[in-house]
N, C-alpha and C. Protein backbone atom coordinates (compact mmCIF):
# COMPACT_ATOMS: atom_id res chain seq x y z
N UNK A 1 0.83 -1.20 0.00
CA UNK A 1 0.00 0.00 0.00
C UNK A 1 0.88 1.26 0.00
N UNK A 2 2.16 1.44 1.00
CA UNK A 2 2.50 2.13 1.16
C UNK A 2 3.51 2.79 -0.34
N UNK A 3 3.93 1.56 -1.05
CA UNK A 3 4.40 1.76 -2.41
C UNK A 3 3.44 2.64 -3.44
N UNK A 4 2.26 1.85 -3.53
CA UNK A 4 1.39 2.65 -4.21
C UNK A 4 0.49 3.88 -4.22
N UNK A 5 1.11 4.13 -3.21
CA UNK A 5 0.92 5.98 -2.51
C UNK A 5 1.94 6.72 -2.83
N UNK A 6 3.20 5.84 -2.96
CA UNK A 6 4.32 6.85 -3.50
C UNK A 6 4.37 7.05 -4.95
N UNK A 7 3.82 5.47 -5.61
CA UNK A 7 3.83 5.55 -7.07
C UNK A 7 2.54 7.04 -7.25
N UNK A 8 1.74 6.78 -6.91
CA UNK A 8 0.32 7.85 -6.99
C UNK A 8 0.79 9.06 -6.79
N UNK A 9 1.59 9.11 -6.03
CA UNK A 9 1.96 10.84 -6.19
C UNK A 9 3.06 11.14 -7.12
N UNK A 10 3.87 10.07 -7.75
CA UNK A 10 4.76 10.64 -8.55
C UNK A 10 4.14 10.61 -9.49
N UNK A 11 2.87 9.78 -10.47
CA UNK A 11 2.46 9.59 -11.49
C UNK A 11 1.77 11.15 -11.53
N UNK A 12 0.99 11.50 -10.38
CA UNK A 12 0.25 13.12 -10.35
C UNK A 12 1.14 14.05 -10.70
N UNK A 13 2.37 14.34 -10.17
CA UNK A 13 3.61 15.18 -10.51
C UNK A 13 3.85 15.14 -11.78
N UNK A 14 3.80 13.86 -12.63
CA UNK A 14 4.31 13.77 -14.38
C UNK A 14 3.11 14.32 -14.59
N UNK A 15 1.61 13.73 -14.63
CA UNK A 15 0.83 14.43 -15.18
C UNK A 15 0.36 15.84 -15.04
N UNK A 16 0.60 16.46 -13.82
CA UNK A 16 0.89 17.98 -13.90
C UNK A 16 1.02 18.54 -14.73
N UNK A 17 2.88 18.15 -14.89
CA UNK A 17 3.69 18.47 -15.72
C UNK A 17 3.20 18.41 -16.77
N UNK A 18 3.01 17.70 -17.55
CA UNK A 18 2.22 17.16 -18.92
C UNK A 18 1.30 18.58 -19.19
N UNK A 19 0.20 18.30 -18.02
CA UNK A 19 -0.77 19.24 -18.79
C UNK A 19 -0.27 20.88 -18.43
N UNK A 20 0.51 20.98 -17.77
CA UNK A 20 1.01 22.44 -17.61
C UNK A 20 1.80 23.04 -19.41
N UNK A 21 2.41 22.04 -19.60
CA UNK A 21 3.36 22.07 -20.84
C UNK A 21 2.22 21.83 -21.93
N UNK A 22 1.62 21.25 -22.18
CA UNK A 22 0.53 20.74 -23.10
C UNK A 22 -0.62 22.46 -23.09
N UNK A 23 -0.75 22.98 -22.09
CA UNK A 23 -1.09 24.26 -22.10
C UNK A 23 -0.39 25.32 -22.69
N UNK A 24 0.99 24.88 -21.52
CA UNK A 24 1.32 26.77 -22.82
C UNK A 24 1.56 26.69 -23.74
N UNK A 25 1.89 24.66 -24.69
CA UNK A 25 2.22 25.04 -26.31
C UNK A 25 1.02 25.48 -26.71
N UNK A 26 -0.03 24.89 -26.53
CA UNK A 26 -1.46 24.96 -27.35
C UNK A 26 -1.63 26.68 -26.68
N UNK A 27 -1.05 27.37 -25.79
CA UNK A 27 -1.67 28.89 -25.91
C UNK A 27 -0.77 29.47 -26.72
N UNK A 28 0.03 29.15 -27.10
CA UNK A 28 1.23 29.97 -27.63
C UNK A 28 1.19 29.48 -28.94
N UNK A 29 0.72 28.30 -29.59
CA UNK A 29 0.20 28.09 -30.99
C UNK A 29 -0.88 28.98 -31.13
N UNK A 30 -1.92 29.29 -30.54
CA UNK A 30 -3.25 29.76 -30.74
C UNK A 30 -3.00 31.57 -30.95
N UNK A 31 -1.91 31.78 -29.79
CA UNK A 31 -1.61 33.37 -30.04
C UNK A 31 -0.97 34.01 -30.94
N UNK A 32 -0.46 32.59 -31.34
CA UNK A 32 0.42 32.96 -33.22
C UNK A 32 -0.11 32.37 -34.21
N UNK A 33 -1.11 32.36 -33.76
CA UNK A 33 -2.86 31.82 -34.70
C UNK A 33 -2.14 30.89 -35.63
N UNK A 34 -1.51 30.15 -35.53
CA UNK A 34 -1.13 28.68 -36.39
C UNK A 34 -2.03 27.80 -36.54
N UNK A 35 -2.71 27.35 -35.42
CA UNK A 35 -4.20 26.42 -35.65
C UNK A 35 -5.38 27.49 -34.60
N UNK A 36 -6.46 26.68 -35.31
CA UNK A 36 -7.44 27.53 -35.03
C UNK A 36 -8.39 25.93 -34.38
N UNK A 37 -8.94 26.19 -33.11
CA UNK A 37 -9.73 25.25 -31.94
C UNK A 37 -11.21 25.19 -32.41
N UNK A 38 -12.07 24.46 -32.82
CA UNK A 38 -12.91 24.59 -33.04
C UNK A 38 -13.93 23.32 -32.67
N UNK A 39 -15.13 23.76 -32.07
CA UNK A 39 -16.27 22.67 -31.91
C UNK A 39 -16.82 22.27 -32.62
N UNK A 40 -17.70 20.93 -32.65
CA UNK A 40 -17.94 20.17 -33.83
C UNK A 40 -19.35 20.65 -34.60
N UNK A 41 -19.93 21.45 -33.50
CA UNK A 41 -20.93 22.31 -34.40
C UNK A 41 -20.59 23.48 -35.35
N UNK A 42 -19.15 23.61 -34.92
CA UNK A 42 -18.43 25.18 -36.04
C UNK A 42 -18.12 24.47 -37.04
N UNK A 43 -17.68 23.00 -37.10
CA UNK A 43 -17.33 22.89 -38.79
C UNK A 43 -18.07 22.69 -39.65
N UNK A 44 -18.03 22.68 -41.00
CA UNK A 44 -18.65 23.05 -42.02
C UNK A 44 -17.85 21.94 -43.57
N UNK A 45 -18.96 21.94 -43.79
CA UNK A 45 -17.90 21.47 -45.53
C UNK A 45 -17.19 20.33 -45.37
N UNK A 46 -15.91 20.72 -45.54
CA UNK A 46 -14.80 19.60 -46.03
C UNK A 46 -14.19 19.74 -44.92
N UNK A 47 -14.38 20.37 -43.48
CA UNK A 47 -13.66 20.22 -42.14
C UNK A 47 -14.59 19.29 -42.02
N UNK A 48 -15.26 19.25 -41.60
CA UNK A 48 -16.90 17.94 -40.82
C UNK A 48 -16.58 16.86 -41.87
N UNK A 49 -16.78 16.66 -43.11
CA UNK A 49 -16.41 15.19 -43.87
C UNK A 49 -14.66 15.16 -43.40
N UNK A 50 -14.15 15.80 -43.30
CA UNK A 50 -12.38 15.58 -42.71
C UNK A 50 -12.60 14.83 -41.50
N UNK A 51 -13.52 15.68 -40.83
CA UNK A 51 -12.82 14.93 -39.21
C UNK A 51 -14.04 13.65 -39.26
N UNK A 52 -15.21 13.93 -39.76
CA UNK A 52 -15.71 12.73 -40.02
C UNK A 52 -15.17 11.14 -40.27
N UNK A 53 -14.43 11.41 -40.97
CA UNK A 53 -13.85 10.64 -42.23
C UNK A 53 -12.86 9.93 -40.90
N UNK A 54 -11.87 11.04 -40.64
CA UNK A 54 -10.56 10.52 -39.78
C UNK A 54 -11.38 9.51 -38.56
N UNK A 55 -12.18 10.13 -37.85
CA UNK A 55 -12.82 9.23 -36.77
C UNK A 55 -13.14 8.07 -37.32
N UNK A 56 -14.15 7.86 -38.27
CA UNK A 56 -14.58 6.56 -38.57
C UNK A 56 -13.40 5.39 -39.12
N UNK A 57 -12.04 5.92 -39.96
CA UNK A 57 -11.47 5.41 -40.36
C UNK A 57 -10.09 5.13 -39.68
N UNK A 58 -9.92 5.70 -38.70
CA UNK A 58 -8.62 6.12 -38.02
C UNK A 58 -9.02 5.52 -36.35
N UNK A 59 -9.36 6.77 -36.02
CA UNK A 59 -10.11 6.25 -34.16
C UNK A 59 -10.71 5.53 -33.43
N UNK A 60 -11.99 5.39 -34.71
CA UNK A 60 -12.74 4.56 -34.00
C UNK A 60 -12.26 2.80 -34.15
N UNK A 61 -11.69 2.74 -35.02
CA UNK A 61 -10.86 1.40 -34.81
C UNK A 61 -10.39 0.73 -33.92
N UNK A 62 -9.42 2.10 -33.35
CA UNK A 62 -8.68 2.08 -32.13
C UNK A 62 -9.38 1.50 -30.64
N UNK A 63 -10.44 2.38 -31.26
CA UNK A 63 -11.05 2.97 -29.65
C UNK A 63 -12.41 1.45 -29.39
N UNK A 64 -12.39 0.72 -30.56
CA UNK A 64 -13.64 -0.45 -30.48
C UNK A 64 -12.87 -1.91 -29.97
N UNK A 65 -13.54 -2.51 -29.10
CA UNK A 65 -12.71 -3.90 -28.70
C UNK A 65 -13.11 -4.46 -29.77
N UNK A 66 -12.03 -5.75 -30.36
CA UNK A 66 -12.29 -6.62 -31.49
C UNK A 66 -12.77 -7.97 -30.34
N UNK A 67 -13.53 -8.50 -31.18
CA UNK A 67 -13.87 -9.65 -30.92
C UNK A 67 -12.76 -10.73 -31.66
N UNK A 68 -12.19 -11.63 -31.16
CA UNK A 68 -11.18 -13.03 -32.12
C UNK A 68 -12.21 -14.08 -31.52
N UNK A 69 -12.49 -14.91 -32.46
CA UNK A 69 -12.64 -16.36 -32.34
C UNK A 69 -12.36 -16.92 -33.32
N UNK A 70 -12.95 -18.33 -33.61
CA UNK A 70 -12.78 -19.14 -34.94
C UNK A 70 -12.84 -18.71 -36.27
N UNK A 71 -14.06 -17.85 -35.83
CA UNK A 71 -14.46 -17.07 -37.13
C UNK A 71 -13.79 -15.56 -37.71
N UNK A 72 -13.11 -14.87 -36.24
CA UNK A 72 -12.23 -14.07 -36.84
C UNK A 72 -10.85 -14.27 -35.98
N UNK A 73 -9.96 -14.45 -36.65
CA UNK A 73 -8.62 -14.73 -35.64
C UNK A 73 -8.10 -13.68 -35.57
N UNK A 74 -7.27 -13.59 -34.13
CA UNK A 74 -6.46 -12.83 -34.28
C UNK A 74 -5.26 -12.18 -35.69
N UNK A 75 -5.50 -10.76 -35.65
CA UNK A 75 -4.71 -10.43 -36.79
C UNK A 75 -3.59 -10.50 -36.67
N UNK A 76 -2.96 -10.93 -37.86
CA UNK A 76 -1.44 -10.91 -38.09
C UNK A 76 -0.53 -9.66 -38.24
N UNK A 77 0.12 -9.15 -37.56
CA UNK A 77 0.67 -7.73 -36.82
C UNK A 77 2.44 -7.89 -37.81
């Protein structure tokens, strides 16, 4: 127990870190307007079929458990 109280607070310290740094790039991209942040009701056109497209073909792959059995085996990697 007493291990995993020490692991728990060092893992909080990296992730801090992380999102402290993960902040000021993304403010300091945004203030030198390089990308522009937008919600999924602001896109339009060929942004919405873009990110459309990427999710269905890209993420959601990722993000779905596969089923393996007889009928589908594990894939060959």
């Amino acid at each position: 127990k007493e291990q995993l109280t020490i692991i728990k607070k060092e893992v909080t310290k990296v992730i801090e870190k992380q999102y402290k740094l993960y902040t000021t790039i993304m403010d300091k991209i945004k203030v030198e307007g390089k990308i522009s942040i937008k919600t999924y009701e602001e896109l339009q056109g060929k942004e919405l079929r873009f990110i459309e497209n990427y999710y269905n073909e890209t993420l959601f792959p990722i993000l779905t458990p596969m089923a393996i059995d007889t009928f589908r085996p594990f894939p060959h990697l």
